[in-house]
C-alpha atoms as a PDB file:
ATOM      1  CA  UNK A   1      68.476  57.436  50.533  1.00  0.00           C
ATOM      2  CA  UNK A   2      69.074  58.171  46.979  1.00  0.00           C
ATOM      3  CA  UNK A   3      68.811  54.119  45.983  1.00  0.00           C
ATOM      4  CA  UNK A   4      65.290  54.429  47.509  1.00  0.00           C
ATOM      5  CA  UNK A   5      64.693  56.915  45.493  1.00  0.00           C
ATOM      6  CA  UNK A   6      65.712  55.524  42.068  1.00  0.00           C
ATOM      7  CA  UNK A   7      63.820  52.271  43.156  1.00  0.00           C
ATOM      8  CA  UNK A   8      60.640  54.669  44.424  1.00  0.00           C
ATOM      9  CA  UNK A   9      60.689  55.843  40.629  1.00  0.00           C
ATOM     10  CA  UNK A  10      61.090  52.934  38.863  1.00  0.00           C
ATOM     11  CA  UNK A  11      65.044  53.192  37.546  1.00  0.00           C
ATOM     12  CA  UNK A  12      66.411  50.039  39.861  1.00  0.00           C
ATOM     13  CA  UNK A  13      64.454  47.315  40.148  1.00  0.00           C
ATOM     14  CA  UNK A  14      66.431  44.811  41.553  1.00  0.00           C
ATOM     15  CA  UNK A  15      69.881  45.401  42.989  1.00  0.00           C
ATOM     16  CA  UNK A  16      72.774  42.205  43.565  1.00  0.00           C
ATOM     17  CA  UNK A  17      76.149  41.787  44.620  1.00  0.00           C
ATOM     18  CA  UNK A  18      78.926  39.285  43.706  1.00  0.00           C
ATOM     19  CA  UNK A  19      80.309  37.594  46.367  1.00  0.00           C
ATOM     20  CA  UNK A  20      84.156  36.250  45.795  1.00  0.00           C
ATOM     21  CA  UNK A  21      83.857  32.711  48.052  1.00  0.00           C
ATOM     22  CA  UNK A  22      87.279  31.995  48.338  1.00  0.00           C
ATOM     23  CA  UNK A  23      88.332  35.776  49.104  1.00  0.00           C
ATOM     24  CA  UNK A  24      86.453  35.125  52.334  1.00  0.00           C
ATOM     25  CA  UNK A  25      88.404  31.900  53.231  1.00  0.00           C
ATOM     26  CA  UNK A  26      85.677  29.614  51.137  1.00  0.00           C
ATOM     27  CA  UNK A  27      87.783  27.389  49.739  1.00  0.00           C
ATOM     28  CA  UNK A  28      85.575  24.266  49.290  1.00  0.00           C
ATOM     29  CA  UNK A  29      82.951  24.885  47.084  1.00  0.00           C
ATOM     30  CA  UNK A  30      80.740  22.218  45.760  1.00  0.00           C
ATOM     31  CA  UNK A  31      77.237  21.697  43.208  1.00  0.00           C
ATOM     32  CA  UNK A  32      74.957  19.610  44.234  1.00  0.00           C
ATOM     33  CA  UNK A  33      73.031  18.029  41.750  1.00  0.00           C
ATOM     34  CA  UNK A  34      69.914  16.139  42.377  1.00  0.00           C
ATOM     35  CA  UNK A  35      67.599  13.965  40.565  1.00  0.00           C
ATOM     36  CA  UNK A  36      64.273  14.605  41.858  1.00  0.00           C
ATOM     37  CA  UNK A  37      61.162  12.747  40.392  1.00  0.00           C
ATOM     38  CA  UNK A  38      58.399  14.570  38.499  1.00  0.00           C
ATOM     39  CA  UNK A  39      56.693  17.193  40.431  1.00  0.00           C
ATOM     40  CA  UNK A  40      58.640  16.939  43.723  1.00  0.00           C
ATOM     41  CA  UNK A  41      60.952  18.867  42.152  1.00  0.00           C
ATOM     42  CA  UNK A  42      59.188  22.032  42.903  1.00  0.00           C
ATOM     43  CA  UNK A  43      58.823  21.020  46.567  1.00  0.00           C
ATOM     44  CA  UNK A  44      62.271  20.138  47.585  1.00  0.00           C
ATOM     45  CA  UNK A  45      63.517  23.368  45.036  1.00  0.00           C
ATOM     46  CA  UNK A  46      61.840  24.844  48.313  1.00  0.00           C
ATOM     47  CA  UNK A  47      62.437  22.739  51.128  1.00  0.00           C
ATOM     48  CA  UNK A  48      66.099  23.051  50.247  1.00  0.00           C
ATOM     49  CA  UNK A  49      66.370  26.960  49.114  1.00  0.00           C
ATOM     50  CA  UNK A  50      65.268  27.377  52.744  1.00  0.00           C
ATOM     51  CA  UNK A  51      68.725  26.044  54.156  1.00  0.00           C
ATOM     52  CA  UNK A  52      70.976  29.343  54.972  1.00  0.00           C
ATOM     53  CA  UNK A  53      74.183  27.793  53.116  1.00  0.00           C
ATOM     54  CA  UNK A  54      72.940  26.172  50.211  1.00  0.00           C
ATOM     55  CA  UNK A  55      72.897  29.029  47.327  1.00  0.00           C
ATOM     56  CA  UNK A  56      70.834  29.633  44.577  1.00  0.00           C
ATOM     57  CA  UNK A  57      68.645  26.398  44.498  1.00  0.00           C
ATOM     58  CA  UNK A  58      67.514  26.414  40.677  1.00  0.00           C
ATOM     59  CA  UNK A  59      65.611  23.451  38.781  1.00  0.00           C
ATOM     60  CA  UNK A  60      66.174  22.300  34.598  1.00  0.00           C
ATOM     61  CA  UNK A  61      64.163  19.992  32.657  1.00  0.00           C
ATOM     62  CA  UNK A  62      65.886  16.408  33.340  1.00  0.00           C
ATOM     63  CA  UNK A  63      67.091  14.181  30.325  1.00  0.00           C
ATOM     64  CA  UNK A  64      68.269  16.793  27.897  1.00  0.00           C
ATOM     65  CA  UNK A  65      71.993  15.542  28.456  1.00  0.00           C
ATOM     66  CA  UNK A  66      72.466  11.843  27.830  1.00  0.00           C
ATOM     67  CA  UNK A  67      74.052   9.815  31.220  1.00  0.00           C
ATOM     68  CA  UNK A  68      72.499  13.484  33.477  1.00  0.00           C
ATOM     69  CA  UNK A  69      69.736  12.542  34.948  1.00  0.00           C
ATOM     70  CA  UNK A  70      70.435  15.807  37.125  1.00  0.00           C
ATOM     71  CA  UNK A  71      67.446  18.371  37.776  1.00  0.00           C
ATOM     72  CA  UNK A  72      67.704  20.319  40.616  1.00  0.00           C
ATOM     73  CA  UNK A  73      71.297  22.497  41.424  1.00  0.00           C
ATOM     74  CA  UNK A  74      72.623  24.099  44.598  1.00  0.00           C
ATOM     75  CA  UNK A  75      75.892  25.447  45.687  1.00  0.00           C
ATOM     76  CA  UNK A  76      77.176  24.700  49.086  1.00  0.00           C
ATOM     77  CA  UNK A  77      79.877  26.761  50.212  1.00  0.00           C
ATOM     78  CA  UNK A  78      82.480  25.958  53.003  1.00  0.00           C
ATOM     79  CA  UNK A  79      85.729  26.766  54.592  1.00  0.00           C
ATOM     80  CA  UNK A  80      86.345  22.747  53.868  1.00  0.00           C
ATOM     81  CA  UNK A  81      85.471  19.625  52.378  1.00  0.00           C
ATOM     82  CA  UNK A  82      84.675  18.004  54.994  1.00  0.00           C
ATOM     83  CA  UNK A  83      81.927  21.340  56.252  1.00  0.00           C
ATOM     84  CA  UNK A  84      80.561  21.270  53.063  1.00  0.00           C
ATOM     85  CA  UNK A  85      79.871  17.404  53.155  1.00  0.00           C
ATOM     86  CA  UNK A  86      78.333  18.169  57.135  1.00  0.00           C
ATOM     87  CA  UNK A  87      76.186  20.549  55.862  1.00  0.00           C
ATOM     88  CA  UNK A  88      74.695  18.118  52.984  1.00  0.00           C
ATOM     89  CA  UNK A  89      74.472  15.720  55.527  1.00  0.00           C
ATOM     90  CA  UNK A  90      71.775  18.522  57.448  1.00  0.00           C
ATOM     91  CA  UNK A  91      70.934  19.101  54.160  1.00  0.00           C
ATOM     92  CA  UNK A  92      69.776  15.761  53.847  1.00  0.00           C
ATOM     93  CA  UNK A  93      68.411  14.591  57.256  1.00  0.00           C
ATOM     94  CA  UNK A  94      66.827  17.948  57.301  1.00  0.00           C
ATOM     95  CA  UNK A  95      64.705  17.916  54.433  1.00  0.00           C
ATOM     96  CA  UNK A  96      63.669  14.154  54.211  1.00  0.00           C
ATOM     97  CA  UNK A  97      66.126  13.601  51.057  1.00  0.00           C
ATOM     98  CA  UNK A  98      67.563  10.134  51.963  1.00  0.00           C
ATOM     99  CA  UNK A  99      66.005   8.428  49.163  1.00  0.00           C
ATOM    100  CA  UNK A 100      66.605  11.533  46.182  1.00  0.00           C
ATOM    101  CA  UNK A 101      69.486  10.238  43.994  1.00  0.00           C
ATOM    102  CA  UNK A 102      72.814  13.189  44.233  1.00  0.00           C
ATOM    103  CA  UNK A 103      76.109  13.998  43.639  1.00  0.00           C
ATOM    104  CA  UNK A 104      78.610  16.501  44.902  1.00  0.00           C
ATOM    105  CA  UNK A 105      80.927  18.366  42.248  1.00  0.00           C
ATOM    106  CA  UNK A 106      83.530  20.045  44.630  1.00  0.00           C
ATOM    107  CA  UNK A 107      85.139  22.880  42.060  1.00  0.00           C
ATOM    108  CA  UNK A 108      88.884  22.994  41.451  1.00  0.00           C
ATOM    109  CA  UNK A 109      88.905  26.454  40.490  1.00  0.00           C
ATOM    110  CA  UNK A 110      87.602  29.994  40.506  1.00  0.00           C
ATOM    111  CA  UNK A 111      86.088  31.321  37.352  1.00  0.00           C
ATOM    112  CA  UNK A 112      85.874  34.963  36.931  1.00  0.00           C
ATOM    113  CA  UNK A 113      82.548  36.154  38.812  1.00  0.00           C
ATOM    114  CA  UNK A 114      80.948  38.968  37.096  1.00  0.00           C
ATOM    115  CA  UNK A 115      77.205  40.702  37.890  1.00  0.00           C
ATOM    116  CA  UNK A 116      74.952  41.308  35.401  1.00  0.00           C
ATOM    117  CA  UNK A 117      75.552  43.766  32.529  1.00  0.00           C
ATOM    118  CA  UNK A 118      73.120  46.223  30.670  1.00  0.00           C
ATOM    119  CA  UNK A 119      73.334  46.824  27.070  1.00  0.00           C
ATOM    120  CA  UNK A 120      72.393  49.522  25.243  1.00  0.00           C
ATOM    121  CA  UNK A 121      69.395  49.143  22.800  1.00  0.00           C
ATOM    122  CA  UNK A 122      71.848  51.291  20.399  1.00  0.00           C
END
């Protein structure tokens, strides 16, 4: 009731939590990159944001890192390697991205996971 009514007048607009993966038994965590041509990118951005296990789906400018031809980025999150590499797979087949260039960056470790922080204007 109360969050309501701070968002009802304006002091929260937006409210997120931070999830700790492997704290839930998500051990195998892996980026996807992508390199999607041109103006696709937009469209599979979409296609693949849709996917209930593929978090946050987010797009950068491709070529600003020599030898990364990377533009699109998801996380895939998965008790195991071998989940995580069945759910690219439906990924994949799913969204009609047999011919889009990847790769799959499992991580080796867990980096401190903090929300976002307000600072004063003081």
């Amino acid at each position: 009731m109360r969050l309501r009514q701070w968002q009802q007048q304006g002091l929260i607009k937006r409210l997120g939590l931070v999830v700790k993966h492997r704290t839930l038994g998500y051990q195998a965590n892996a980026m996807v990159v992508w390199d999607v041509p041109g103006p696709a990118d937009v469209r599979a951005r979409q296609r693949a944001g849709g996917s209930p296990f593929c978090h946050p789906v987010l797009s950068a400018p491709a070529g600003e890192l020599p030898d990364w031809p990377y533009n699109l980025f998801c996380m895939i999150h998965g008790v195991t390697r071998e989940r995580v590499r069945q759910q690219l797979a439906s990924l994949i087949e799913g969204h009609q991205l047999q011919e889009t260039p990847y790769s799959v960056l499992f991580s080796s470790k867990a980096y401190l996971q903090r929300g976002g922080r307000y600072v004063s204007p003081c």
